[in-house]
Every structure is written in structure tokens, then in C-alpha cells.
N, C-alpha and C. Protein backbone atom coordinates (compact mmCIF):
# COMPACT_ATOMS: atom_id res chain seq x y z
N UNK A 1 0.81 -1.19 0.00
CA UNK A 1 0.00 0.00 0.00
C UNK A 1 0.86 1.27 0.00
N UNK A 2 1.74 1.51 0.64
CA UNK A 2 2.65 2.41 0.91
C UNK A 2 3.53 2.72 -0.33
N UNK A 3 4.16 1.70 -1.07
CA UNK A 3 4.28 1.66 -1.85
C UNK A 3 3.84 2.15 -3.08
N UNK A 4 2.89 1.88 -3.13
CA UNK A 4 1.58 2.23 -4.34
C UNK A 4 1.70 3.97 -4.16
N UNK A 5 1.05 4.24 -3.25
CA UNK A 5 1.09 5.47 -2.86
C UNK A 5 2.11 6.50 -2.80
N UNK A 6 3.01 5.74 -2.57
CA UNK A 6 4.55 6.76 -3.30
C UNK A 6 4.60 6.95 -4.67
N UNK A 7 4.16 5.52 -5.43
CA UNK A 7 4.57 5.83 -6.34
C UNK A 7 3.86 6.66 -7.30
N UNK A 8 2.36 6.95 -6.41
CA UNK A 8 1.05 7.24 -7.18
C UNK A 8 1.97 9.22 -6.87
N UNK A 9 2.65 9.21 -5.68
CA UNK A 9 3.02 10.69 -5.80
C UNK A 9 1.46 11.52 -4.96
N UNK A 10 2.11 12.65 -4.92
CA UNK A 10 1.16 13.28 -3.58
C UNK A 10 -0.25 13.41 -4.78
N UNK A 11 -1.08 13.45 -3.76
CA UNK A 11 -2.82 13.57 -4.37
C UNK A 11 -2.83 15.13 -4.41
N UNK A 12 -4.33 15.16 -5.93
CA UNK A 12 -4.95 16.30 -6.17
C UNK A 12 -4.71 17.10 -5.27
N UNK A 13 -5.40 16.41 -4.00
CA UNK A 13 -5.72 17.41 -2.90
C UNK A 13 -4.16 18.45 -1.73
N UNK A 14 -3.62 17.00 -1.77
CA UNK A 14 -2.24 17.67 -1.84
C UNK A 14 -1.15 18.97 -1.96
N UNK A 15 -1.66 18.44 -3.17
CA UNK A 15 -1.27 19.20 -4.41
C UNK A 15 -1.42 20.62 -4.64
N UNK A 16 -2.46 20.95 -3.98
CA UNK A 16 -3.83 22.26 -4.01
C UNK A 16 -3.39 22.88 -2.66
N UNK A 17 -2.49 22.18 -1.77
CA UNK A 17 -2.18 22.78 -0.57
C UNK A 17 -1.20 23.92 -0.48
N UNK A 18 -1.45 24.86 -0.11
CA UNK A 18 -0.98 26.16 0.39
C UNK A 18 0.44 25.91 0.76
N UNK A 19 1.30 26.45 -0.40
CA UNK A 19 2.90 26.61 -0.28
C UNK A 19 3.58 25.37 -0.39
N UNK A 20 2.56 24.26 -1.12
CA UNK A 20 2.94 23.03 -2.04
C UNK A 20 4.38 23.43 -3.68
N UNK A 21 3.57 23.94 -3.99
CA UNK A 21 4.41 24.40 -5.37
C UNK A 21 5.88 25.04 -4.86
N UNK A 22 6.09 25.86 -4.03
CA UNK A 22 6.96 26.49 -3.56
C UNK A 22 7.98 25.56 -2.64
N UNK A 23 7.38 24.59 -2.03
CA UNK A 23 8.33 23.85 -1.09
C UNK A 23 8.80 22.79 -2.38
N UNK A 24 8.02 22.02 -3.45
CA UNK A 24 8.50 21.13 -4.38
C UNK A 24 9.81 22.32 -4.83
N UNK A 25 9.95 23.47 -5.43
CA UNK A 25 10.98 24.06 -5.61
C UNK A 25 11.94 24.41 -4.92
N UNK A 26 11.50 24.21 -3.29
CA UNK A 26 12.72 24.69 -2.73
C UNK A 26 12.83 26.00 -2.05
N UNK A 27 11.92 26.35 -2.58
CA UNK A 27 11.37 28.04 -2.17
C UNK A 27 10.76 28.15 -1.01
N UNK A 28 11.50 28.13 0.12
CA UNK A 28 11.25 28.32 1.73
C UNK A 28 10.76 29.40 2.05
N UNK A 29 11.23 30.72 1.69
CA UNK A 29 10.61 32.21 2.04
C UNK A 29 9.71 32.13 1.31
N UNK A 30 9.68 31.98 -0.33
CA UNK A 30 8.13 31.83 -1.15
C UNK A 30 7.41 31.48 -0.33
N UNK A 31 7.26 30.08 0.15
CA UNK A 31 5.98 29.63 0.81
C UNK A 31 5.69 30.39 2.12
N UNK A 32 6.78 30.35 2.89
CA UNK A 32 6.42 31.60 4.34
C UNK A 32 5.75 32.22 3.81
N UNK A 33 6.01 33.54 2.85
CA UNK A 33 5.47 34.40 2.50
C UNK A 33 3.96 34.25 2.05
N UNK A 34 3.89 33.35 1.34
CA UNK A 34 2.66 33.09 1.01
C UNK A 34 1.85 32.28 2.25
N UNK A 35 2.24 31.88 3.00
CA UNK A 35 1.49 31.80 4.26
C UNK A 35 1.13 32.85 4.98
N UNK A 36 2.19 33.66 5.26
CA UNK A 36 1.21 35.02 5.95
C UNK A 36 0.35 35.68 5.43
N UNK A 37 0.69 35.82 3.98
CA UNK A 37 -0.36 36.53 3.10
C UNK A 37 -2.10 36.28 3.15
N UNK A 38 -1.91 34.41 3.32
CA UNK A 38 -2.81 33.81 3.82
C UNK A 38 -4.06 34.20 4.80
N UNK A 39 -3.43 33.94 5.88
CA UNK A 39 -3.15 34.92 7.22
C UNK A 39 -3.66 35.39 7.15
N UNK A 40 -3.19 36.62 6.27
CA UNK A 40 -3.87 38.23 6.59
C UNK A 40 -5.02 38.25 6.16
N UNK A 41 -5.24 37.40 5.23
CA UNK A 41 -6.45 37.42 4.56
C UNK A 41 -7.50 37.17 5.30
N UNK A 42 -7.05 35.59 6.58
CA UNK A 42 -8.00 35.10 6.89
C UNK A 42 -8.56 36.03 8.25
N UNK A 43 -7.42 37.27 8.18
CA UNK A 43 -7.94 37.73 9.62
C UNK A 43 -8.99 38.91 9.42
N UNK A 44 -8.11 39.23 8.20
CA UNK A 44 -9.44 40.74 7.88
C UNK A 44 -10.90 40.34 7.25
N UNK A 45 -10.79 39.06 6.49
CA UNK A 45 -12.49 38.22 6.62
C UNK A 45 -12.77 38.03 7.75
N UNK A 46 -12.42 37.54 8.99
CA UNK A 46 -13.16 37.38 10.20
C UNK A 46 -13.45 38.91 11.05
N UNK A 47 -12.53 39.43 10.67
CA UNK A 47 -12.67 40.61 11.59
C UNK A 47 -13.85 41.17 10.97
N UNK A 48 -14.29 41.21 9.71
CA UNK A 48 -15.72 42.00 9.31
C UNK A 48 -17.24 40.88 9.73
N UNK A 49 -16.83 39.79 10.39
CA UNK A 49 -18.10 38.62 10.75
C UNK A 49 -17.91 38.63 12.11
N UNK A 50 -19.70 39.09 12.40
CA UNK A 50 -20.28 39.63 13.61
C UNK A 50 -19.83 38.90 14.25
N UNK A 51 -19.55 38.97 15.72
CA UNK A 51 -19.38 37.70 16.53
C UNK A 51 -18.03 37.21 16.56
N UNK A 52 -17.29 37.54 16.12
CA UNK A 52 -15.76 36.55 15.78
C UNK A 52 -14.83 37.11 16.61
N UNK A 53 -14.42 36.39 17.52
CA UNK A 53 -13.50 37.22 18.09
C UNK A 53 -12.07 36.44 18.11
N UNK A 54 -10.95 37.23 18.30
CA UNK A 54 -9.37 36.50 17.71
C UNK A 54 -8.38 37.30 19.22
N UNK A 55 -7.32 36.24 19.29
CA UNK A 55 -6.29 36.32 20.36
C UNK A 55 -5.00 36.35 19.98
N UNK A 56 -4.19 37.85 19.94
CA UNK A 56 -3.26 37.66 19.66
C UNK A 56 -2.47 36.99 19.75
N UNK A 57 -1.10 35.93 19.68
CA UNK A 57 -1.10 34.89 20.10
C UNK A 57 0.63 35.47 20.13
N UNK A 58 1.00 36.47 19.66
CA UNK A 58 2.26 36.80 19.21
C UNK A 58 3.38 36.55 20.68
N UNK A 59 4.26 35.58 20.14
CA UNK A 59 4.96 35.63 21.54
C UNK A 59 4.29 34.99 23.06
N UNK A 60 3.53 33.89 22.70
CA UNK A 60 3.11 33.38 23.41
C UNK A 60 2.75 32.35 23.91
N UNK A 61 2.91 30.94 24.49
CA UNK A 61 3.42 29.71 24.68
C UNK A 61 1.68 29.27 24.54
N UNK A 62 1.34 27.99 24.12
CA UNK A 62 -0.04 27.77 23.92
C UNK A 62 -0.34 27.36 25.29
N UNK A 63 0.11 27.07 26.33
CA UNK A 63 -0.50 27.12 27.73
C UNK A 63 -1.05 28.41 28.61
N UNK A 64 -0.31 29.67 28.03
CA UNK A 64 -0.54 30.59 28.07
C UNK A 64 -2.27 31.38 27.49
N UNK A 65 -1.94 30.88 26.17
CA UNK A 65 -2.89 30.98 25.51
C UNK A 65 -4.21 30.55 26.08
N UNK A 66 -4.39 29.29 26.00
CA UNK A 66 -5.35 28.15 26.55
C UNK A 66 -5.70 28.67 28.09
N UNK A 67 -5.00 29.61 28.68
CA UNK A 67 -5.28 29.61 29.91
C UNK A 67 -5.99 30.94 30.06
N UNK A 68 -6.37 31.81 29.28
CA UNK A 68 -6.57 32.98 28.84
C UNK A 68 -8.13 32.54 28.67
N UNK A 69 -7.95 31.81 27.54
CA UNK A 69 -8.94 31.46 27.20
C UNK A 69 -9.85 31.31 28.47
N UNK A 70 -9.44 30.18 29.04
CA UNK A 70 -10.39 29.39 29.83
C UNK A 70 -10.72 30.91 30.66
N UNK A 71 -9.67 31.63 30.97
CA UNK A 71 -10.22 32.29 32.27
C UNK A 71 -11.31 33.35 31.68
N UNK A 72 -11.28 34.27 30.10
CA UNK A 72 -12.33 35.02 29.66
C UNK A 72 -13.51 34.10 29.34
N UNK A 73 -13.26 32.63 29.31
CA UNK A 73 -14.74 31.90 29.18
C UNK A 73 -15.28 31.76 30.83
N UNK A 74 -14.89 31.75 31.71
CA UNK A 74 -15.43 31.80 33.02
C UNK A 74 -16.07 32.88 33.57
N UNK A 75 -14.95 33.68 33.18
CA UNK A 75 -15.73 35.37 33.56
C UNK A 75 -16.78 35.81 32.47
N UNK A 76 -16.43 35.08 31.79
CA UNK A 76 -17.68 36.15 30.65
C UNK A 76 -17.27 36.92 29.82
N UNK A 77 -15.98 37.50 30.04
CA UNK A 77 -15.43 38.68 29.41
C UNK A 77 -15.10 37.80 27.73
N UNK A 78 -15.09 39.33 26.79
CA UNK A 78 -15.00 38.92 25.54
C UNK A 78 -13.49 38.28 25.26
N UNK A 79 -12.93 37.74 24.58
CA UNK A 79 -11.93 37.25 23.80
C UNK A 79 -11.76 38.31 22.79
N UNK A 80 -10.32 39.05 23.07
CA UNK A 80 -10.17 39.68 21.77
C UNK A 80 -8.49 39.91 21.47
């Protein structure tokens, strides 16, 4: 099976993945780059949908994070 599947080479779907083309070349900053770009995109669509709220995360250990969380879901207070 494993086999097969190597030799079949990565799938469509794969294929279609975000900073695919760029890592087959070798192109390490290409794809970074095109990941943040990503990013930005996906933050300024959420930021215009009611309700959505986002946590800076910059510089910050995910226990940290997670613990934030939990404590503005206890109190009530918004997440932002």
C-alpha cells in the first residue's frame, strides 16, 4: 500500500495545498510568505463577521494561551 502510494506521488488534494508548489521548488521564504499573506487574509475576513472574536497569540506559549482562554470563558469577558 505504501508503496503504491509513493509511487502514485502526492494527491490532487495535496497538491492544491498552500505553499505546495513552492516547497516542491525549494522556495522556503516563497511559501512563508505566502502563508502570511494567507493569514492576513483570513484575519481581515473574520474581523468583518459579527461575533468573531481572535487572540493575539504573538509571543506566546499555547498554555498561556489556553489559559486565557479558559479564564475570559469563566468570567464572561469577551476574547479579543
Amino acid at each position: 500500500e505504501v508503496r503504491a502510494a509513493e509511487a502514485e506521488g502526492p494527491s490532487r488534494t495535496a497538491r492544491k495545498a498552500l505553499g505546495f508548489d513552492e516547497l516542491l521548488r525549494g522556495d522556503i521564504d516563497a511559501m512563508k510568505q505566502r502563508s502570511r499573506n494567507y493569514a492576513r487574509r483570513q484575519l481581515t475576513w473574520m474581523r468583518k463577521m459579527a461575533g468573531v472574536q481572535t487572540i493575539d497569540v504573538t509571543r506566546r506559549d499555547a498554555a498561556d494561551v489556553a489559559a486565557e482562554i479558559g479564564r475570559r470563558l469563566v468570567t464572561g469577558r469577551e476574547v479579543s
